[in-house]
C-alpha atoms as a PDB file:
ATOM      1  CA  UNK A   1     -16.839 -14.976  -5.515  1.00  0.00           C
ATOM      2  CA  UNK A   2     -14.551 -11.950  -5.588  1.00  0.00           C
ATOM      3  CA  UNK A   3     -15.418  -7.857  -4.618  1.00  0.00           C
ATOM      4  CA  UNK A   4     -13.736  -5.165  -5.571  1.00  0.00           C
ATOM      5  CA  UNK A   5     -12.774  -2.833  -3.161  1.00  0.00           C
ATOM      6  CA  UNK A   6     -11.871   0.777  -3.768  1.00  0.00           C
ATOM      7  CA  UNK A   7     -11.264   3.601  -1.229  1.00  0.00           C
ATOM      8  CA  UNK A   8     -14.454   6.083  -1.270  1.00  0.00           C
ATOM      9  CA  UNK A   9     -14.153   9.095  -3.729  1.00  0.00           C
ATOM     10  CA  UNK A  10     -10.358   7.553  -5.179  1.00  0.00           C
ATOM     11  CA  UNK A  11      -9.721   8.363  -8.804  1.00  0.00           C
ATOM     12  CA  UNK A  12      -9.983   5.163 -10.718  1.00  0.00           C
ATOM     13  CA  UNK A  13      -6.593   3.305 -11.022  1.00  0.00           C
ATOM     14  CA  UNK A  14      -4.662   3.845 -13.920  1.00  0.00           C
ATOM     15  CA  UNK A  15      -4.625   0.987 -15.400  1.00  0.00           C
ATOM     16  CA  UNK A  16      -7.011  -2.270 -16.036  1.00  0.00           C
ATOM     17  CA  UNK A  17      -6.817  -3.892 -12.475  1.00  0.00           C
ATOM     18  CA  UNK A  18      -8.492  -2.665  -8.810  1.00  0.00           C
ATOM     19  CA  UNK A  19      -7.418  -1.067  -5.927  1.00  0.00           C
ATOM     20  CA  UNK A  20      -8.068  -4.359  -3.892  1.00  0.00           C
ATOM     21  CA  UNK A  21     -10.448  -7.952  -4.598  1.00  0.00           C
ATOM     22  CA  UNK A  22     -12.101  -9.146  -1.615  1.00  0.00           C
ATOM     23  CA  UNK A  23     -12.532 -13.294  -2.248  1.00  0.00           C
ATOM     24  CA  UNK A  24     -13.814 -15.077   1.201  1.00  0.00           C
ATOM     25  CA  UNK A  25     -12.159 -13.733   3.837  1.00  0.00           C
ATOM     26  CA  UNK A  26      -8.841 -12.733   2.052  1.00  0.00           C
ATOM     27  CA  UNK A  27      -7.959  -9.240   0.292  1.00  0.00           C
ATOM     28  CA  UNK A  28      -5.906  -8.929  -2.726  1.00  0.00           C
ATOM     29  CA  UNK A  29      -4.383  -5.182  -2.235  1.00  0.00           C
ATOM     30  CA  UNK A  30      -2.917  -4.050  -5.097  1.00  0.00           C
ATOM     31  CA  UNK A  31       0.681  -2.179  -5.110  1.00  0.00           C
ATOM     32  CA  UNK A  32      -0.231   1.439  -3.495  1.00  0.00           C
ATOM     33  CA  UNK A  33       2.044   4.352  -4.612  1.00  0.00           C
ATOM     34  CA  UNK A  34       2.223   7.823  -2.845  1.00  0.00           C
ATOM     35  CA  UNK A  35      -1.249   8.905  -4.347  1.00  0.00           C
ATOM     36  CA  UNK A  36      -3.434  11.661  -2.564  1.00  0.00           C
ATOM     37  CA  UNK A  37      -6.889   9.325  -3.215  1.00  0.00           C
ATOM     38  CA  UNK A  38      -8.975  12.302  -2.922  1.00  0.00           C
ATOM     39  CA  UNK A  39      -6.700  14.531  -5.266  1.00  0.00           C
ATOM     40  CA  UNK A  40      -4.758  12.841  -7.285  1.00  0.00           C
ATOM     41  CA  UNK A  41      -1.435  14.393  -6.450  1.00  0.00           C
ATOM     42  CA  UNK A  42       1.661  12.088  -5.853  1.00  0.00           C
ATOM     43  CA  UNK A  43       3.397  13.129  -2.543  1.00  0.00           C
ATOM     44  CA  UNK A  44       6.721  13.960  -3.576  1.00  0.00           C
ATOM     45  CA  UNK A  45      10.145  14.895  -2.442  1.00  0.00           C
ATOM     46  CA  UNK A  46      10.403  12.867   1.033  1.00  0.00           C
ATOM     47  CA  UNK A  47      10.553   9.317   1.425  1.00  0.00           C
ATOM     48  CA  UNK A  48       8.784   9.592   4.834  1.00  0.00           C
ATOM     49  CA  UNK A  49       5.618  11.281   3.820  1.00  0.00           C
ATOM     50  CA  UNK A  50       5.357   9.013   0.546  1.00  0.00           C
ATOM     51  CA  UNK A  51       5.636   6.091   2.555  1.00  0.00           C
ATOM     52  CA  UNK A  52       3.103   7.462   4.956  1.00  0.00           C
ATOM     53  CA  UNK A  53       0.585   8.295   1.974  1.00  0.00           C
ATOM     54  CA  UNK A  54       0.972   4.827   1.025  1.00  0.00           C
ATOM     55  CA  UNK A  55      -0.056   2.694   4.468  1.00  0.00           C
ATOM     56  CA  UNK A  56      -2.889   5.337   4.743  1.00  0.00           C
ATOM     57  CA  UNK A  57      -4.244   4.432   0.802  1.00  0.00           C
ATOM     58  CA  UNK A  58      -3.549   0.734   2.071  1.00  0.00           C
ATOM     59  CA  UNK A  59      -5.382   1.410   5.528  1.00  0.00           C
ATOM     60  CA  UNK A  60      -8.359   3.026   3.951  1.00  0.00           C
ATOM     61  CA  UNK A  61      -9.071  -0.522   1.633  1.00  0.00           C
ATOM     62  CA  UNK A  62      -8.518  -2.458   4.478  1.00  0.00           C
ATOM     63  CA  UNK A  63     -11.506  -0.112   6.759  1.00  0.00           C
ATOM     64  CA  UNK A  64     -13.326  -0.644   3.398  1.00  0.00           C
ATOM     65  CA  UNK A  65     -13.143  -4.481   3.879  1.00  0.00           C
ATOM     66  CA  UNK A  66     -14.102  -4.379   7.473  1.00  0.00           C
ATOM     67  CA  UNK A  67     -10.078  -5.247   8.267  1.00  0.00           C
ATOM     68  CA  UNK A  68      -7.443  -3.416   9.928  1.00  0.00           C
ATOM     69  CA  UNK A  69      -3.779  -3.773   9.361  1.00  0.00           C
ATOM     70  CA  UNK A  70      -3.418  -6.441  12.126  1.00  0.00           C
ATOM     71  CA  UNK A  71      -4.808  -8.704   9.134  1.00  0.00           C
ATOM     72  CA  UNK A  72      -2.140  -7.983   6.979  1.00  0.00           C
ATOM     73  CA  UNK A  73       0.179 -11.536   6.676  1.00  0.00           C
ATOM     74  CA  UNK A  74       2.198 -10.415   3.701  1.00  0.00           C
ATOM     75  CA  UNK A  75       3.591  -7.169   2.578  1.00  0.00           C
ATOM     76  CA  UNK A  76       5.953  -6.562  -0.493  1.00  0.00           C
ATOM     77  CA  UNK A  77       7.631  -3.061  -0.637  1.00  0.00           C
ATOM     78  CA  UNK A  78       9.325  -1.788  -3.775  1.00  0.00           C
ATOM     79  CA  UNK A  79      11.671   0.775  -3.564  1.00  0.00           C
ATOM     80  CA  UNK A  80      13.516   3.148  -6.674  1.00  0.00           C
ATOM     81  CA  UNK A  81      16.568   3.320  -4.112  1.00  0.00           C
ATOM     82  CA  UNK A  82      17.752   0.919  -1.215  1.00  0.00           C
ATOM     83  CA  UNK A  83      18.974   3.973   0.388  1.00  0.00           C
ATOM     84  CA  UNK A  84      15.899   4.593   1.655  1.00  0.00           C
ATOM     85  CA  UNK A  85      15.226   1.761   3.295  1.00  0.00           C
ATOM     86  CA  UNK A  86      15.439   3.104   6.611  1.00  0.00           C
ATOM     87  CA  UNK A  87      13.242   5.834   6.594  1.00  0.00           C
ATOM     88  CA  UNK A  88      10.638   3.550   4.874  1.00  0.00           C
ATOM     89  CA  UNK A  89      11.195   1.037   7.841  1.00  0.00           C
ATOM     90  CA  UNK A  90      10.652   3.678  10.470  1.00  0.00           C
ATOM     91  CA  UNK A  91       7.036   4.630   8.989  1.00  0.00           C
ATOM     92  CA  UNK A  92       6.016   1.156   7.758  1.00  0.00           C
ATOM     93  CA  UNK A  93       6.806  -0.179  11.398  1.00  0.00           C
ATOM     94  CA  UNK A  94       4.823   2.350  12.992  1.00  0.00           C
ATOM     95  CA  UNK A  95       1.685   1.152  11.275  1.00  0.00           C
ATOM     96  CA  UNK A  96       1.928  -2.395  13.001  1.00  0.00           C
ATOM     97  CA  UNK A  97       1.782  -2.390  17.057  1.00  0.00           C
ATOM     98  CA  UNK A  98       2.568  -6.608  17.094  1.00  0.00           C
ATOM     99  CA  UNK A  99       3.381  -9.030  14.945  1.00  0.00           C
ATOM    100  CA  UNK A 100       4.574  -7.755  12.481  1.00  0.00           C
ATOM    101  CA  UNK A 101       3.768  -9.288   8.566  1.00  0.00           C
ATOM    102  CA  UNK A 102       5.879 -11.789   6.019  1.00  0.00           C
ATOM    103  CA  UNK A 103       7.600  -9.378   3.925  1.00  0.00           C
ATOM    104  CA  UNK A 104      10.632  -8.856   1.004  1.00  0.00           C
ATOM    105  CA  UNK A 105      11.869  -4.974   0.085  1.00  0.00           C
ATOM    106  CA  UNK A 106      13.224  -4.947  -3.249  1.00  0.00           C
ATOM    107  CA  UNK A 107      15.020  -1.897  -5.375  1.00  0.00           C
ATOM    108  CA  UNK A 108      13.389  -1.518  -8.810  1.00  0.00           C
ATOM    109  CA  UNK A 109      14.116   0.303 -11.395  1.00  0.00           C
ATOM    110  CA  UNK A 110      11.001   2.112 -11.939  1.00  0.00           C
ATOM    111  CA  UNK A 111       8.073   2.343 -10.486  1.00  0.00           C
ATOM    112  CA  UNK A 112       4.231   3.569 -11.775  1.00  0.00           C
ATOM    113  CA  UNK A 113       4.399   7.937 -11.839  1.00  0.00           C
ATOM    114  CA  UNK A 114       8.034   7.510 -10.995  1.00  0.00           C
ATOM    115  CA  UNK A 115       7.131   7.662  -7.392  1.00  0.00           C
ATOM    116  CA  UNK A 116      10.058   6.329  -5.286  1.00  0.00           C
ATOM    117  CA  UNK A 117       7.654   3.677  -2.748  1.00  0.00           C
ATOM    118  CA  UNK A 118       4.745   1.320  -4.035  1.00  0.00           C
ATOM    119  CA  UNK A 119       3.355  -1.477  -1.277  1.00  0.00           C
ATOM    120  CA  UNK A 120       1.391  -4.707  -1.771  1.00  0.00           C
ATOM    121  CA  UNK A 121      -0.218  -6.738   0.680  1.00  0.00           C
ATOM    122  CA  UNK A 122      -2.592  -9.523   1.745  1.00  0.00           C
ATOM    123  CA  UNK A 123      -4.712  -9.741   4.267  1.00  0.00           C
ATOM    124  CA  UNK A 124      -7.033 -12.004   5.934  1.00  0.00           C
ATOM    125  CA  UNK A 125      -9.794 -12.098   8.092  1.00  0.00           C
END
């Protein structure tokens, strides 16, 4: 059976799928983008503090699901510009103290709100 998880007070996503499905003891995490959950507002105009906004959205669905972002096994990152991919590395590495998750990095063309960083991930209990 599979649970929806959402991070407390988030505007609803904006489209028709959730934040995150909880089935067993694995979580489905959607692709997060640079959104404020409480506000709304896309963090703009540095790579750094987008890709920071985004492992905190993803952190919050993980506390919601009683994980923590050692249970993350596979991340997929999906940047606007390859040229970032450094400064996106130095933030997403500090969320992750050992081992480290599967992952690919790919450049899109465009992403949801034009926002320059969405991440995806699974995670298991």
């Amino acid at each position: 059976m599979k649970k929806v998880i959402q991070i407390p007070g988030a505007p609803t996503p904006i489209g028709p799928y959730s934040q995150a499905i909880l089935v067993n003891d694995t979580l489905y995490v959607s692709g997060q983008i640079p959104m404020h959950p409480k506000t709304g507002e896309i963090v703009e105009n540095d790579i750094k503090n987008a890709t920071k906004q985004v492992m905190e959205n993803i952190e919050a669905l993980l506390k919601e699901a009683e994980m923590t972002m050692d249970n993350i096994v596979k991340c997929s990152i999906f940047l606007k510009d390859l040229e970032n991919f450094v400064d996106v590395n130095e933030i997403y590495a500090s969320y992750f103290r050992s081992l480290p998750p599967a992952r690919e990095t790919v450049q899109v063309a465009r992403l949801p709100k034009d926002v320059d960083v969405e991440i995806s991930c699974i995670a298991i209990k």
